[in-house]
Protein backbone atom coordinates (compact mmCIF):
# COMPACT_ATOMS: atom_id res chain seq x y z
CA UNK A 1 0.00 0.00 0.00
CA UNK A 2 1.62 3.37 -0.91
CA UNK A 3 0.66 6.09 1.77
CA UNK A 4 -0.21 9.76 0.35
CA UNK A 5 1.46 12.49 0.31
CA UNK A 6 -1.02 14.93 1.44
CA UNK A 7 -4.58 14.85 3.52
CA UNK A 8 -7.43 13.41 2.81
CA UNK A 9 -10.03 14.98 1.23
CA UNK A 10 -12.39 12.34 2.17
CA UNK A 11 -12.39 9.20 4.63
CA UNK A 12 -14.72 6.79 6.42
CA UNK A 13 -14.94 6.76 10.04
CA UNK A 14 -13.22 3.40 11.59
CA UNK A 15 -10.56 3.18 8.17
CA UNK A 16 -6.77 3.90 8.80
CA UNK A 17 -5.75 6.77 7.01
CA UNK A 18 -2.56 7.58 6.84
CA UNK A 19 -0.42 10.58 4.90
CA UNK A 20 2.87 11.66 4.43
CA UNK A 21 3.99 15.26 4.74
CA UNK A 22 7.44 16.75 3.72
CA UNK A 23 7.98 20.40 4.93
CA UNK A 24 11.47 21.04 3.23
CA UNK A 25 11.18 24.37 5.97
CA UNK A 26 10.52 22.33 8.98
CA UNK A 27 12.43 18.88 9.18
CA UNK A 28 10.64 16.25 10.98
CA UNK A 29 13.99 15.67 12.83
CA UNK A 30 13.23 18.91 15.08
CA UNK A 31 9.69 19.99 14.57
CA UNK A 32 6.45 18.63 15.82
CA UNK A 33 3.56 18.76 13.17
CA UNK A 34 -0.04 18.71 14.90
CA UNK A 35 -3.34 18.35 13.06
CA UNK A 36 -6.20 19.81 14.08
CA UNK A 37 -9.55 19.02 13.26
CA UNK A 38 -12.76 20.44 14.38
CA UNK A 39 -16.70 19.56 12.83
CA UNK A 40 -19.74 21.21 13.56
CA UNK A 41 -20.11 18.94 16.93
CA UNK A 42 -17.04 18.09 18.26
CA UNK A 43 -13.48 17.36 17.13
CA UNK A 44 -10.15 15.51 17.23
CA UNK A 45 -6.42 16.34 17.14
CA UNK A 46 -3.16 14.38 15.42
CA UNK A 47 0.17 14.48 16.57
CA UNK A 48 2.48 13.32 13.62
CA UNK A 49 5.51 11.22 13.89
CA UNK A 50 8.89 11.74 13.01
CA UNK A 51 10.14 8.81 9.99
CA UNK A 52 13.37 10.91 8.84
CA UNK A 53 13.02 14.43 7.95
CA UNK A 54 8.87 13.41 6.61
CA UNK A 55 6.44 13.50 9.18
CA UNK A 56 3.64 10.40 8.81
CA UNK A 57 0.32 11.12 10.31
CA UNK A 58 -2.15 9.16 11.43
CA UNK A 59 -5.94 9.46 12.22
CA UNK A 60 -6.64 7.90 15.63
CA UNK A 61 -9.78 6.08 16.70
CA UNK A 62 -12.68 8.42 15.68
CA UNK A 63 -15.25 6.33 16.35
CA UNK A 64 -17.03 9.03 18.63
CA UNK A 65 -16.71 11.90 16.82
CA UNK A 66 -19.88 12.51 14.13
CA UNK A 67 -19.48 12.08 10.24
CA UNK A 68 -19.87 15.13 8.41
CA UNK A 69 -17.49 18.48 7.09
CA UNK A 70 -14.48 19.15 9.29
CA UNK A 71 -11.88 22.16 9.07
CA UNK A 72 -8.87 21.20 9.42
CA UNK A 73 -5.56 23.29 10.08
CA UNK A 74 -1.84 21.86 10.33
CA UNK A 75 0.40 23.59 12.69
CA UNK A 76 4.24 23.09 13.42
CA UNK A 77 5.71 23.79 16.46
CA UNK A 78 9.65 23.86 17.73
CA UNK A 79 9.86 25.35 21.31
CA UNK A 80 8.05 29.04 21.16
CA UNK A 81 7.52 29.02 17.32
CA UNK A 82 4.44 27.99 15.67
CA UNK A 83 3.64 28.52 12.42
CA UNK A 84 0.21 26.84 10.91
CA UNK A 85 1.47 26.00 7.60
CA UNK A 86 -1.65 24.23 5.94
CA UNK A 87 -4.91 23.89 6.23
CA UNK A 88 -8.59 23.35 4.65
CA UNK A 89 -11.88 20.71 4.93
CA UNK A 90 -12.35 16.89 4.37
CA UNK A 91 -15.80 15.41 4.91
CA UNK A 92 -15.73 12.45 7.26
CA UNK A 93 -18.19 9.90 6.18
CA UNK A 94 -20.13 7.45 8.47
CA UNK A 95 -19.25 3.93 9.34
CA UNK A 96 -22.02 1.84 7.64
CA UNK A 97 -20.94 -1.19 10.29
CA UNK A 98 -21.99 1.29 13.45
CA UNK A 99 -25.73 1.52 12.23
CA UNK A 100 -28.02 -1.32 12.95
CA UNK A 101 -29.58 -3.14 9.76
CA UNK A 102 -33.19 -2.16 11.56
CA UNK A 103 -32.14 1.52 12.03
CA UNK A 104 -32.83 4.02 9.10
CA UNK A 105 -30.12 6.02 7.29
CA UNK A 106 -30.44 9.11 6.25
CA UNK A 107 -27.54 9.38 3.16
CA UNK A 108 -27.39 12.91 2.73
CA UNK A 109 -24.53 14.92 3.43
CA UNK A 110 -24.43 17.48 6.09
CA UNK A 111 -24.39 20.48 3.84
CA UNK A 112 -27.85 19.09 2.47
CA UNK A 113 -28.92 18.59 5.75
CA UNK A 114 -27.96 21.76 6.80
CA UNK A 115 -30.26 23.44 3.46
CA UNK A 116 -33.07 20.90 3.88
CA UNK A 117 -33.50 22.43 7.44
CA UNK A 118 -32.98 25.95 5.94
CA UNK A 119 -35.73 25.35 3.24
CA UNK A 120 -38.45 23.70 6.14
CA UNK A 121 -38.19 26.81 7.72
């Protein structure tokens, strides 16, 4: 399996996901690259490692955050300096194998949600 080299646009709650990123400014060797995502609900936080001077990140268990549009901002950090140095949305999609086969789904994406419950009112 060949890891990518930059985030996820879209994943599935449950999946490993795994990226690479190379920050020719910021070695892996002496900085610490930190993800940070936050939905509409809640949110989550990665902490990549070190594999030479390329930092590998990995999304942790997510199973209770909720599936839907996340911002998402990528920070490096080396003592006092901090510098985000990317950042943008992926869209988190449920886990089909956490609903029950008698439970109903409701396939729409938040954003349609969201102007469903714009257009009722």
């Amino acid at each position: 399996m060949t890891i990518p080299e930059k985030e996820p646009k879209i994943f599935t709650k449950g999946e490993t996901v795994q990226w690479t990123r190379f920050l020719s400014d910021y070695p892996a060797d002496s900085w610490t690259l930190t993800y940070y995502f936050r939905g509409r609900l809640n949110g989550f936080t990665i902490t990549a490692t070190a594999d030479g001077t390329t930092f590998l990140a990995t999304v942790p268990d997510i199973s209770g955050n909720a599936a839907g549009i996340y911002q998402w901002q990528a920070k490096v950090s080396k003592g006092s300096e901090k510098y985000i140095v990317a950042g943008g949305t992926c869209e988190i999609l449920p886990d089909l194998s956490e609903i029950n086969d008698n439970e109903a789904f409701d396939e729409r994406t938040q954003t349609e949600k969201d102007l469903d419950a714009v257009k009722a009112m």
